[in-house]
N, C-alpha and C. Protein backbone atom coordinates (compact mmCIF):
# COMPACT_ATOMS: atom_id res chain seq x y z
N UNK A 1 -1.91 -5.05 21.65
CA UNK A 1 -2.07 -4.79 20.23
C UNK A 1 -1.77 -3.32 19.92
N UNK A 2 -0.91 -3.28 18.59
CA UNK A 2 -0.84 -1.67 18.81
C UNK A 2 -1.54 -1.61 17.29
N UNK A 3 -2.41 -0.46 17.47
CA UNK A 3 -2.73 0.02 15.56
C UNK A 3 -1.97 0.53 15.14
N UNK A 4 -2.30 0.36 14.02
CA UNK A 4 -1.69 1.07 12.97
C UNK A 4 -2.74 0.90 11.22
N UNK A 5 -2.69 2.61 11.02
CA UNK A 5 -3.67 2.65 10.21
C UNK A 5 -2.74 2.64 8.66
N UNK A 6 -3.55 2.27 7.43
CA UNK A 6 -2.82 2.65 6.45
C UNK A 6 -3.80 3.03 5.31
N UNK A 7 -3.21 4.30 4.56
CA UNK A 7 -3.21 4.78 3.56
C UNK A 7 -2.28 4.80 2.54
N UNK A 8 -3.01 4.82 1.40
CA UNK A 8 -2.63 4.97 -0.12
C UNK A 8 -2.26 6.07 -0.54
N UNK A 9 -1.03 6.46 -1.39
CA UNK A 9 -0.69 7.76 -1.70
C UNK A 9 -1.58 8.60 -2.66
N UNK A 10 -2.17 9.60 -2.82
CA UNK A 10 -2.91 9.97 -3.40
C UNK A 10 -2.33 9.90 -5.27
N UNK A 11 -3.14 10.24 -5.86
CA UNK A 11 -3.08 9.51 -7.57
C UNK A 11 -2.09 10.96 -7.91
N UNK A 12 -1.84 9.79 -9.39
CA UNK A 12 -0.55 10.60 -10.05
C UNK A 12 -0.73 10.44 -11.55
N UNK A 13 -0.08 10.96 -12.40
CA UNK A 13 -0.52 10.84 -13.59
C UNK A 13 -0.85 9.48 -14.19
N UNK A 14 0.40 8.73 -13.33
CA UNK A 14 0.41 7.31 -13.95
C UNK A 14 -0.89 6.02 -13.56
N UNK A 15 -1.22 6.77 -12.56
CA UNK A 15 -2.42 6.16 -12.04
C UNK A 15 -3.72 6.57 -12.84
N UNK A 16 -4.09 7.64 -13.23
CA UNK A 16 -4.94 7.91 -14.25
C UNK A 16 -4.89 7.42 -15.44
N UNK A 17 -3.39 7.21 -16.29
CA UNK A 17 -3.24 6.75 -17.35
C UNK A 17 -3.32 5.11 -16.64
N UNK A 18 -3.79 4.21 -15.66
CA UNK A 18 -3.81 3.22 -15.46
C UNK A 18 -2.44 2.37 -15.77
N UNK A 19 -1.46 3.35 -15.26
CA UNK A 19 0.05 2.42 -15.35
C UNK A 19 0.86 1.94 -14.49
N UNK A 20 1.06 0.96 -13.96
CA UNK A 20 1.99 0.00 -13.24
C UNK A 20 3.23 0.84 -12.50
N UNK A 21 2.88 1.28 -11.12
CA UNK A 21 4.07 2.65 -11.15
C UNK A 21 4.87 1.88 -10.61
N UNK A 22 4.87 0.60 -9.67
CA UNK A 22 6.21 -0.18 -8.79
C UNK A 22 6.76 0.83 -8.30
N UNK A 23 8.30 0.72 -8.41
CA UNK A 23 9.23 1.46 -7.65
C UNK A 23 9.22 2.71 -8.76
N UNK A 24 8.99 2.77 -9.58
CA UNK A 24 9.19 4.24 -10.40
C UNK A 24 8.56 5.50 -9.85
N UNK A 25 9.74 5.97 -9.32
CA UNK A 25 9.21 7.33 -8.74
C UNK A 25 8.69 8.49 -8.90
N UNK A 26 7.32 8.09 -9.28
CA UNK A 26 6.67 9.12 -10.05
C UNK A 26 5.56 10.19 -8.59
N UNK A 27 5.86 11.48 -9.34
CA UNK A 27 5.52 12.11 -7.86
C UNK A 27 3.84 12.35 -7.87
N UNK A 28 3.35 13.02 -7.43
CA UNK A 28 2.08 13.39 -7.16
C UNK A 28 2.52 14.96 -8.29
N UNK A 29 1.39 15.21 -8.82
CA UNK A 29 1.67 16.33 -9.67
C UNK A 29 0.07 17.45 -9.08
N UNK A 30 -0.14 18.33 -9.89
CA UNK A 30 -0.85 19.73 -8.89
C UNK A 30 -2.20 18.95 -8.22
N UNK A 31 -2.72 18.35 -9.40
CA UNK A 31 -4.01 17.92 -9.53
C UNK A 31 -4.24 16.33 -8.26
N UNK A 32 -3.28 15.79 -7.84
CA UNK A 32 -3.39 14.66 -7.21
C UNK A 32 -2.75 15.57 -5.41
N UNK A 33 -2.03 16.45 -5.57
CA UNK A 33 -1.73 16.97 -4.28
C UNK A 33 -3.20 17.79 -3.67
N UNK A 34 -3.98 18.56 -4.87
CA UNK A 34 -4.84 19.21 -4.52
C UNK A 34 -6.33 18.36 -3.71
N UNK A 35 -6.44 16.84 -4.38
CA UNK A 35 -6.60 15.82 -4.02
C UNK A 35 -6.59 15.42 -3.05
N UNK A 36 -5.32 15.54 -2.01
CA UNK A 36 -4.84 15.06 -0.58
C UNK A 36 -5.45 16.35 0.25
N UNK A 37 -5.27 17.37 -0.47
CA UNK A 37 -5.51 18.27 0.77
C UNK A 37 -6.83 18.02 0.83
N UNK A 38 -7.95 18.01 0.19
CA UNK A 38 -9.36 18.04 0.57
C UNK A 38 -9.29 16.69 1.59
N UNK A 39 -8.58 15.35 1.62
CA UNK A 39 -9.37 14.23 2.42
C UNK A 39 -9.54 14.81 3.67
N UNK A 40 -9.55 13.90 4.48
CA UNK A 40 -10.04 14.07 5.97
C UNK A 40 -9.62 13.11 7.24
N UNK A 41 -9.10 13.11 7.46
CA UNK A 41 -8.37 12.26 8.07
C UNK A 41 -9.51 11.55 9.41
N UNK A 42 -9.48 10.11 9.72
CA UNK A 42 -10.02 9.90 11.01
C UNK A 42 -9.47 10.83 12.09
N UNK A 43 -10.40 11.42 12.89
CA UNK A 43 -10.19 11.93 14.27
C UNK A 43 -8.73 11.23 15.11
N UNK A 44 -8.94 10.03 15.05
CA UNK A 44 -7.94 9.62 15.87
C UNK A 44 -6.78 9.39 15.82
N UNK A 45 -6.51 9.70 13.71
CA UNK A 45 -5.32 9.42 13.72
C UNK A 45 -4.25 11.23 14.14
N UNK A 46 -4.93 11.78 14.72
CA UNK A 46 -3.91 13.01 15.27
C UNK A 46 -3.04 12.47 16.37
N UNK A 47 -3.14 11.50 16.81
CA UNK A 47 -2.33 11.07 17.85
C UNK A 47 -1.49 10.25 17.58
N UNK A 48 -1.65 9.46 16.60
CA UNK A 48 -0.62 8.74 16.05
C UNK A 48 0.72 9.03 15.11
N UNK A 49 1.47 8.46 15.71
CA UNK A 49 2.82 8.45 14.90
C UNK A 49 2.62 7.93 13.22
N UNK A 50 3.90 8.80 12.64
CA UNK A 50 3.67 8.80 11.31
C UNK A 50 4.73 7.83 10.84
N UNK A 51 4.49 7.27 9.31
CA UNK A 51 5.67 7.07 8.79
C UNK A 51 5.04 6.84 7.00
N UNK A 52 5.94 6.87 6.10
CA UNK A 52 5.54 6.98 4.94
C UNK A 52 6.58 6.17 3.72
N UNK A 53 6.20 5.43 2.57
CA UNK A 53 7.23 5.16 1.69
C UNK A 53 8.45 5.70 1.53
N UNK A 54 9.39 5.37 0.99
CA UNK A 54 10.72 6.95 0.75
C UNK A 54 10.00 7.23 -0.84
N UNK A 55 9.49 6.56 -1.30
CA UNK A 55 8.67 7.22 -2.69
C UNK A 55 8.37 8.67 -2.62
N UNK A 56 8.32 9.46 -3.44
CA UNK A 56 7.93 10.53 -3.69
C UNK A 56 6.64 10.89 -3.69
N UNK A 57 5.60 9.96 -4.03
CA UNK A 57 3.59 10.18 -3.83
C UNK A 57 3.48 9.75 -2.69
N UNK A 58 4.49 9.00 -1.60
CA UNK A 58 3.60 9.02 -0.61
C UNK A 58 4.65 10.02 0.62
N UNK A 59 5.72 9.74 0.15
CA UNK A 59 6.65 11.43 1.17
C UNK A 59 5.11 12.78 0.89
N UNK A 60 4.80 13.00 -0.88
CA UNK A 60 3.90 14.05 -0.16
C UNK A 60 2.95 13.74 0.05
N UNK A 61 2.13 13.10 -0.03
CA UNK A 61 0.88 12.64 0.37
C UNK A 61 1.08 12.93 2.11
N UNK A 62 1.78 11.91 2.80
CA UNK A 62 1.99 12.07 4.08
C UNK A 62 2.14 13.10 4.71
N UNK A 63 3.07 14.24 3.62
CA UNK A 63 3.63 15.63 3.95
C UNK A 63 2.47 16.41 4.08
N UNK A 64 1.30 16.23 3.17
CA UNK A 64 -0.14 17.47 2.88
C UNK A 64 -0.63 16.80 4.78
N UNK A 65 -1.31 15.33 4.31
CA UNK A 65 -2.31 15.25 5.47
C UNK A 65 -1.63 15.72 6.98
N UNK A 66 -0.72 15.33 7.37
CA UNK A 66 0.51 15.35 8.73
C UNK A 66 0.90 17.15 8.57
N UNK A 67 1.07 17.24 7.67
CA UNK A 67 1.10 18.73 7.88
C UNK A 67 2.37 19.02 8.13
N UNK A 68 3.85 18.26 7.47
CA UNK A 68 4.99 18.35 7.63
C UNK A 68 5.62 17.43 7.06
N UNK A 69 6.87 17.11 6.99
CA UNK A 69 7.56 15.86 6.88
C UNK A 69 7.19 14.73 7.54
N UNK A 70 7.50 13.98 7.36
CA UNK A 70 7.19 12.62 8.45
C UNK A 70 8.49 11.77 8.01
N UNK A 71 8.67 10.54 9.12
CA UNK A 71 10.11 9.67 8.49
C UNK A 71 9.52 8.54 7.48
N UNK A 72 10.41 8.57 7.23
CA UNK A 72 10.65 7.28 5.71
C UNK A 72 10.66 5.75 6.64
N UNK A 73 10.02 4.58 5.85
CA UNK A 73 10.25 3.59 6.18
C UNK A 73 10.63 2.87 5.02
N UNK A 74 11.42 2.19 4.64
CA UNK A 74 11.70 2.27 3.36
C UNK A 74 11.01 0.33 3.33
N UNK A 75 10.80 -0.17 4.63
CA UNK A 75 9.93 -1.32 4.09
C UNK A 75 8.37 -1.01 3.38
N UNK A 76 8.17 0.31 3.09
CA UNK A 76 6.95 0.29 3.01
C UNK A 76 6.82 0.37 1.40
N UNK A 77 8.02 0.78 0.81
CA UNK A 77 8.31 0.73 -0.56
C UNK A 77 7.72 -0.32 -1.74
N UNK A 78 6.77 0.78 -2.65
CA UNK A 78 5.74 -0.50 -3.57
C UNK A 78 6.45 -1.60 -4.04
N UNK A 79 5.63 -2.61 -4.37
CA UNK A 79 5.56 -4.15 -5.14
C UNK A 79 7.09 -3.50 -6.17
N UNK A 80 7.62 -3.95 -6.23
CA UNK A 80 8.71 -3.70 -7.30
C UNK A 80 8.51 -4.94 -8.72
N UNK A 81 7.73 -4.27 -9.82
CA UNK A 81 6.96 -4.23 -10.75
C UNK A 81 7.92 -5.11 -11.86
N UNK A 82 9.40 -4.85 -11.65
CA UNK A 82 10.34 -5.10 -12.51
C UNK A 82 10.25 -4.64 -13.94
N UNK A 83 10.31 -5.71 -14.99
CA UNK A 83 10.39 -5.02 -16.24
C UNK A 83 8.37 -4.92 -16.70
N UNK A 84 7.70 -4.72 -16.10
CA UNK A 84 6.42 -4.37 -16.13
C UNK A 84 6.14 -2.79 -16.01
N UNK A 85 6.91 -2.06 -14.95
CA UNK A 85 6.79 -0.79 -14.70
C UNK A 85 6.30 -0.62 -15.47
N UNK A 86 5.18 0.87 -15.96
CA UNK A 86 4.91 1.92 -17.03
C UNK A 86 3.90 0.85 -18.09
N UNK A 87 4.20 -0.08 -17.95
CA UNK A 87 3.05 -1.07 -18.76
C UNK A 87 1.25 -0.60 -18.02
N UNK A 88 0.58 -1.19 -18.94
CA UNK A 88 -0.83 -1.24 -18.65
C UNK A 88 -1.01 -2.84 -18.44
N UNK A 89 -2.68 -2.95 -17.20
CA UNK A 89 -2.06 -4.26 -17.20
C UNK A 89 -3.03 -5.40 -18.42
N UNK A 90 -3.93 -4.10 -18.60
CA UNK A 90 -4.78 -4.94 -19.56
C UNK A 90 -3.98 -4.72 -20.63
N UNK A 91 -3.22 -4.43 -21.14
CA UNK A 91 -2.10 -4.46 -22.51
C UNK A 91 -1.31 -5.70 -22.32
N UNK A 92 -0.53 -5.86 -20.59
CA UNK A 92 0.04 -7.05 -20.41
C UNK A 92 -0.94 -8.95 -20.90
N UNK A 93 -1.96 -8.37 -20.24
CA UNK A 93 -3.31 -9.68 -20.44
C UNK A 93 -3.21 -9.58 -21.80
N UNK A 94 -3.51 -8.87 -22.61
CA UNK A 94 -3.59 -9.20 -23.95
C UNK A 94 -2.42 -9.44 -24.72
N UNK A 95 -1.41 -9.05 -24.33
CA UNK A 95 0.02 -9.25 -25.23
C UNK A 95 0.39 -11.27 -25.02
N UNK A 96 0.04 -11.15 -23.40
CA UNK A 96 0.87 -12.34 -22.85
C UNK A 96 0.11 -13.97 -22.49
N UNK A 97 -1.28 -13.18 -23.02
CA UNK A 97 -2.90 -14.39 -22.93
C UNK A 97 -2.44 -15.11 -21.67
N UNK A 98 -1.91 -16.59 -21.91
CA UNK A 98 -2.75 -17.33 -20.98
C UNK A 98 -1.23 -17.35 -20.05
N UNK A 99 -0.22 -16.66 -20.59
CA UNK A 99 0.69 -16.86 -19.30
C UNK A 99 1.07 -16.02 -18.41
N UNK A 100 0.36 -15.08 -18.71
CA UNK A 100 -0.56 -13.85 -17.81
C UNK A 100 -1.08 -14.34 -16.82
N UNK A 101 -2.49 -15.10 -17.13
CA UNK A 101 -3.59 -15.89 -16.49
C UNK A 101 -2.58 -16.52 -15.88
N UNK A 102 -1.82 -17.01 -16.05
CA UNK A 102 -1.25 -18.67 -14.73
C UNK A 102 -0.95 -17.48 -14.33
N UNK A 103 0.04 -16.47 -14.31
CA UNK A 103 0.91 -15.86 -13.13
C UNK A 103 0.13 -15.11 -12.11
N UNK A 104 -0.72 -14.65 -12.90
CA UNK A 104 -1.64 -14.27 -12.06
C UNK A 104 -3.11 -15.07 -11.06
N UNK A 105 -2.78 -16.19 -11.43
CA UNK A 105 -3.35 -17.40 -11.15
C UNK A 105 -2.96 -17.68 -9.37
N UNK A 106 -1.38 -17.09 -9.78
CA UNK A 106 -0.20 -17.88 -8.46
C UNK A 106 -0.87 -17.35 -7.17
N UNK A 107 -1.60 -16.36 -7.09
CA UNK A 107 -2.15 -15.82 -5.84
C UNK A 107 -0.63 -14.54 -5.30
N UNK A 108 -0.15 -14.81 -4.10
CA UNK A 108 0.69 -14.74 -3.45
C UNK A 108 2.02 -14.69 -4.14
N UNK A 109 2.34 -15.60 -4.88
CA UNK A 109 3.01 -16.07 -5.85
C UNK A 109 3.04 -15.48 -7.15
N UNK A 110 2.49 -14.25 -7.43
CA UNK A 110 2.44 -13.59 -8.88
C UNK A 110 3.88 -13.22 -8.56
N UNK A 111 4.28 -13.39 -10.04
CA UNK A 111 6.03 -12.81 -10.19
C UNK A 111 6.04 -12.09 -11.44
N UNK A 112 5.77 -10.24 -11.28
CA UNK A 112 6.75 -9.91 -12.67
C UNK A 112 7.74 -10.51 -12.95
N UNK A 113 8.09 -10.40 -14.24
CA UNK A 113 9.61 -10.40 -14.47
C UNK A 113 10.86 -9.64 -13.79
N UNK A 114 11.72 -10.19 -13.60
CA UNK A 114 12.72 -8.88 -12.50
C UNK A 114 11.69 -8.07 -11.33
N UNK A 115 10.76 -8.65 -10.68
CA UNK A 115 10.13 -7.68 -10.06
C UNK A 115 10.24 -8.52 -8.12
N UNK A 116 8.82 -8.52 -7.71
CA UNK A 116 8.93 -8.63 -6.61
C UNK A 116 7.40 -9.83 -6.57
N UNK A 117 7.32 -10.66 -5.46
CA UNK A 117 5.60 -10.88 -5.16
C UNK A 117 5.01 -10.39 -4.11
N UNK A 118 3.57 -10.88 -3.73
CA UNK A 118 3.20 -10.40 -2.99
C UNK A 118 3.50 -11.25 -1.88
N UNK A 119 4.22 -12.44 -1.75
CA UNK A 119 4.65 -12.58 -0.67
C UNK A 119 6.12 -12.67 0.22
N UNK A 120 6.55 -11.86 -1.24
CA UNK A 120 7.88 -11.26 -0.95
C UNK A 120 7.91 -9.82 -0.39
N UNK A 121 6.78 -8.95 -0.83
CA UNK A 121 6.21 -8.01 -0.06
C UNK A 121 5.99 -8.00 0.95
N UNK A 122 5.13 -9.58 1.90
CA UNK A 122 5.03 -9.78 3.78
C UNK A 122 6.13 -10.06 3.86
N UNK A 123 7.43 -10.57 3.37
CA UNK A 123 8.56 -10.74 3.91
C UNK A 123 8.94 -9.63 4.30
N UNK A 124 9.42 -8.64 3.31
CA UNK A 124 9.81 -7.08 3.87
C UNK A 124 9.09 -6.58 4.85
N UNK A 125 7.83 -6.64 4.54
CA UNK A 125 7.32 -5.82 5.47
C UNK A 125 7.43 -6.76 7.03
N UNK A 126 7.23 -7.67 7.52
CA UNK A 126 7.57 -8.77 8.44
C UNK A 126 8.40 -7.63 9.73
N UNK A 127 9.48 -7.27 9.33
CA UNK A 127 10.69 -6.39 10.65
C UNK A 127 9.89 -5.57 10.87
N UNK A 128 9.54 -4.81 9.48
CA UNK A 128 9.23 -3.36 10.46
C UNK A 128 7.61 -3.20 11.40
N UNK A 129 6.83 -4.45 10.55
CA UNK A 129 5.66 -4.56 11.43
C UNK A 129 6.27 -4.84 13.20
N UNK A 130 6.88 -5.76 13.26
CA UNK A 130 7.52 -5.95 14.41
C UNK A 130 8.17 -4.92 15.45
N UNK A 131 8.78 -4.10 14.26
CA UNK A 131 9.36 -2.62 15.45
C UNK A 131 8.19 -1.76 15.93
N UNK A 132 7.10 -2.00 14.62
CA UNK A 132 5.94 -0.86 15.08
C UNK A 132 5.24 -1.46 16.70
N UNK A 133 4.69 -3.47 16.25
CA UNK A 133 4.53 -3.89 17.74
C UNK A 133 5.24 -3.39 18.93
N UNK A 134 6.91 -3.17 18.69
CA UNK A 134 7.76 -2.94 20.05
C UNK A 134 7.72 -1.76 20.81
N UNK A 135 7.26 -0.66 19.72
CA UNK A 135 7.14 0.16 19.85
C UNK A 135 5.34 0.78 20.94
N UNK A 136 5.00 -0.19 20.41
CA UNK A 136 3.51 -0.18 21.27
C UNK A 136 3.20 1.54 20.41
N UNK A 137 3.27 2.33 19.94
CA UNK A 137 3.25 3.62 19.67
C UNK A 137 1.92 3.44 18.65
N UNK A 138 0.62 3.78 18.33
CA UNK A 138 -0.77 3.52 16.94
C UNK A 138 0.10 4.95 16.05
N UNK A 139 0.39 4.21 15.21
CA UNK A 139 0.91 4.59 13.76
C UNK A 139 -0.02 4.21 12.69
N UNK A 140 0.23 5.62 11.74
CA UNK A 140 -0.46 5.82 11.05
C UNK A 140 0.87 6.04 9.11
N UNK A 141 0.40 5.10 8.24
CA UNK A 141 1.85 4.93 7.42
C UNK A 141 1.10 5.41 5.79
N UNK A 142 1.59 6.06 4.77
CA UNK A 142 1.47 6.41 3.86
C UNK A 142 2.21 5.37 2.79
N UNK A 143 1.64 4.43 2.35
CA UNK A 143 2.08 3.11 1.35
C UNK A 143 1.78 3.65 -0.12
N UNK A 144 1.85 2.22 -0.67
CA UNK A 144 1.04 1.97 -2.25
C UNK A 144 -0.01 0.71 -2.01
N UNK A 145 -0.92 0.72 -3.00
CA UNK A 145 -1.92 -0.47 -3.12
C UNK A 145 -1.30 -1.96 -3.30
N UNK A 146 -0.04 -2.44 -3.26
CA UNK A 146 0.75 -3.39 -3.55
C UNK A 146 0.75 -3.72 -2.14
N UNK A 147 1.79 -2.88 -1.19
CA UNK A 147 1.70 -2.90 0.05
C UNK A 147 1.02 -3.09 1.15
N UNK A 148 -0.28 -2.40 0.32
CA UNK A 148 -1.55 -2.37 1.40
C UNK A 148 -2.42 -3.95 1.33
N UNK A 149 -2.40 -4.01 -0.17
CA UNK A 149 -2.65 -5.74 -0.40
C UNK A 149 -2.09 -6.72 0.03
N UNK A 150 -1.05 -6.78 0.54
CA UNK A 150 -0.16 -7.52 0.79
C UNK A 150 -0.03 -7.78 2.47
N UNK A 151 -0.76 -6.65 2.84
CA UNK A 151 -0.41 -6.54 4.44
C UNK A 151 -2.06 -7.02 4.64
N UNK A 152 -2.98 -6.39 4.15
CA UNK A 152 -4.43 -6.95 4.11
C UNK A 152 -4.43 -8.46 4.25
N UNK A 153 -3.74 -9.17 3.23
CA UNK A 153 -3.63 -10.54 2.88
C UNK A 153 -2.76 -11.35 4.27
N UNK A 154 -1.83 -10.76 4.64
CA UNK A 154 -1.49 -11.94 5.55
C UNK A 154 -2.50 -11.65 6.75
N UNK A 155 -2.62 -10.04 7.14
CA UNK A 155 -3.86 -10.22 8.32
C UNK A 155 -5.08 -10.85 8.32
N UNK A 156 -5.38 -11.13 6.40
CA UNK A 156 -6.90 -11.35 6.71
C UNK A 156 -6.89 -13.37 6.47
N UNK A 157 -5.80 -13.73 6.57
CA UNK A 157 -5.58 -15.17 5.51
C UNK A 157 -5.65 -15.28 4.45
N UNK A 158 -5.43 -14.15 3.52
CA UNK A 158 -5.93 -14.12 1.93
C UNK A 158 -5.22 -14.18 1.26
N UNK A 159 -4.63 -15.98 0.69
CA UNK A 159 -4.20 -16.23 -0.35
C UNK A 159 -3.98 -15.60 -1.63
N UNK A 160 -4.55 -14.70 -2.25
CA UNK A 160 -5.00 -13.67 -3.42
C UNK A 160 -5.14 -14.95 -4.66
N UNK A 161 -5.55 -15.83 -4.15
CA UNK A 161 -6.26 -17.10 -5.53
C UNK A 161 -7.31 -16.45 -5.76
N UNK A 162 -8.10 -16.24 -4.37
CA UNK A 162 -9.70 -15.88 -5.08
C UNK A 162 -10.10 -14.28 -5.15
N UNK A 163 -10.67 -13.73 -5.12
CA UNK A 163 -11.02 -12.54 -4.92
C UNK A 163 -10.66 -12.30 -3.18
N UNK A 164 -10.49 -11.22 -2.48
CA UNK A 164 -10.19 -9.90 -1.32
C UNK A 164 -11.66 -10.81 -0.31
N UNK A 165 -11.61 -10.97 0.46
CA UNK A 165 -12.92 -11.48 1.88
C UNK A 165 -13.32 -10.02 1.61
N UNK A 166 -13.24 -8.82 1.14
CA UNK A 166 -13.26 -7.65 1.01
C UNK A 166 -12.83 -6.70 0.48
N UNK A 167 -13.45 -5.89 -0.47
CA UNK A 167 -12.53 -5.19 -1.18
C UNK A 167 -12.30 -4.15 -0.48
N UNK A 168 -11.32 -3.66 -0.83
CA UNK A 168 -10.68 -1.99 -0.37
C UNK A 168 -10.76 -1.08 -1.20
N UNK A 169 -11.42 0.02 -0.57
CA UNK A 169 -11.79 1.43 -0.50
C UNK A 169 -10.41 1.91 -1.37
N UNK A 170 -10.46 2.45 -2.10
CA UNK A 170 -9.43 3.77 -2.35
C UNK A 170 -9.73 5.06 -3.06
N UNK A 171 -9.38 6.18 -2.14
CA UNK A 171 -8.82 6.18 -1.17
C UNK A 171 -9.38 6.49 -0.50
N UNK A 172 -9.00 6.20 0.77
CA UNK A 172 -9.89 5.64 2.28
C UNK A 172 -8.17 4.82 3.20
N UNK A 173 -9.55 5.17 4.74
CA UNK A 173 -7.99 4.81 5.63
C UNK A 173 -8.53 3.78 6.01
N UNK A 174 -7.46 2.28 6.34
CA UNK A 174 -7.59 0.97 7.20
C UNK A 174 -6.87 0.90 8.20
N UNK A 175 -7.82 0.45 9.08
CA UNK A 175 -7.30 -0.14 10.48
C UNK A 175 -6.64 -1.14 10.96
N UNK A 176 -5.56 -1.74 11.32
CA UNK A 176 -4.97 -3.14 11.42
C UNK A 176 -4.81 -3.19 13.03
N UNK A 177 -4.26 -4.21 13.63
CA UNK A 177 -3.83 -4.32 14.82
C UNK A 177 -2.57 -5.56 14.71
N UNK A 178 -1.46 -4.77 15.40
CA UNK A 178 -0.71 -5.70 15.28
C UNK A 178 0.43 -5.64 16.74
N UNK A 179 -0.14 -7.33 16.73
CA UNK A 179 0.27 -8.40 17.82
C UNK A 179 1.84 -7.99 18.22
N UNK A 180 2.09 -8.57 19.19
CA UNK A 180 4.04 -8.26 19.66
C UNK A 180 4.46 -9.10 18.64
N UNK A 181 5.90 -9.34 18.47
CA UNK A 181 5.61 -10.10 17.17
C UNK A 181 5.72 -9.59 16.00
N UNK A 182 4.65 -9.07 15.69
CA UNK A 182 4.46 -8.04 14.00
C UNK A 182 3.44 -8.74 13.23
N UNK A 183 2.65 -9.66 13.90
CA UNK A 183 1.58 -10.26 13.16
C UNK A 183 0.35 -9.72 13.29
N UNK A 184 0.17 -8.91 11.88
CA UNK A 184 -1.20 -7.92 11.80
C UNK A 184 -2.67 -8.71 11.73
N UNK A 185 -3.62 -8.12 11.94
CA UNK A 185 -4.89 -8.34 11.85
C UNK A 185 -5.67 -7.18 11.72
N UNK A 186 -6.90 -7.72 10.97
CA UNK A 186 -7.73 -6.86 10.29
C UNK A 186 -8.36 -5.75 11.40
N UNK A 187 -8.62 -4.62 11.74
CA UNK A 187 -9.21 -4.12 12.87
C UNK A 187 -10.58 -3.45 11.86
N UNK A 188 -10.47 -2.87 11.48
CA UNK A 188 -11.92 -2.15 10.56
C UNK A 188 -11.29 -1.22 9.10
N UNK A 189 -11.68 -1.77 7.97
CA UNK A 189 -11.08 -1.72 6.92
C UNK A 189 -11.96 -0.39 6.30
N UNK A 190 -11.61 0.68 5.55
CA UNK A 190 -12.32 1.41 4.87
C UNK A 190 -12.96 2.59 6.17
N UNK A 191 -12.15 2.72 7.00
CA UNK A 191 -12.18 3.41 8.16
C UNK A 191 -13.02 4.71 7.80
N UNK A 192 -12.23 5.33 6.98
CA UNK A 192 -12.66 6.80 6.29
C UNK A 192 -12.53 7.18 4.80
N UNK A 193 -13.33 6.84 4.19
CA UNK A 193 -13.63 6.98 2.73
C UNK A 193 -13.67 8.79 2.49
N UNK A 194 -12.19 8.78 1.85
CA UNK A 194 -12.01 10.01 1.40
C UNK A 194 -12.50 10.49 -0.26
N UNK A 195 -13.65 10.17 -0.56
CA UNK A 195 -14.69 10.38 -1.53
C UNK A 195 -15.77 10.43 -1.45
């Protein structure tokens, strides 16, 4: 089993204004970098290999904690939101009532418009979990909450019909373990609560 831990890019304007960032590359601005530098990283992830979104909040996010560049994985790239981006989602619930509710009903199966699901999200992610297994190397990866849900969900069996077997910390680091193969599992979630 090799680990691999994951974190959330630290907040950005659009995350305060509670907006749908998907692929919109919105960066970390003074107040969300100043943010990263205070967390704290688990002890153990100094030994681990890095890797991070090609997004811009989590290139620096990764860049403050690692203390340099780190490489891009570009499977790690958020939920792609489609024509939702920059929306709110309680504006969406109320504009779109009950056909909101079904889509979001679908679990796994939620589909923006032009966007992506969340189990089109374990598809992508699927290879590169696999290179990280081949690699045998405990990596440590700088995502979005789309990503991290999505990878949570196939390790933990979680359909996303009902509520999370657990909710997740943010921000805070999770532990996974993943099989040769590329099939993750839960190792200890909410590792280090950076609040």
């Amino acid at each position: 089993m090799t680990l691999l831990g994951l974190i959330r890019h630290g907040p950005t304007v659009w995350n305060r204004e509670k907006r749908v960032q998907g692929r919109r590359d919105i960066p970390l601005d003074a107040e969300g970098v100043a943010e990263v530098a205070r967390w704290k990283l688990p002890p153990a992830f100094s030994s681990f290999d890095w890797a991070a979104s090609p997004l811009a909040r989590a290139r620096r996010t990764a860049a403050v904690l690692a203390g340099g560049a780190v490489p891009c994985a570009p499977a790690l790239i958020e939920m792609d939101w489609g024509d939702w981006e920059g929306r709110r989602l309680a504006e969406l619930r109320a504009e779109l009532g009950p056909e909101m509710a079904e889509n979001e009903a679908r679990g796994l199966d939620f589909l923006p418009p032009g966007g992506e699901s969340p189990r089109m999200v374990q598809r992508r992610l699927a290879p590169w979990l696999g290179e990280v297994a081949r690699r045998g190397r405990p990596t440590v990866a700088v995502a979005h909450r789309g990503v991290i849900r999505a990878l949570y969900a196939a390790a933990a069996g979680w359909d996303m019909l009902e509520p999370p077997p657990r909710a997740l910390s943010s921000p805070a680091a999770h532990l996974f373990e993943v099989a040769p193969g590329g099939r993750p599992r839960v190792r200890s979630l909410d590792v280090q609560a950076f609040r």
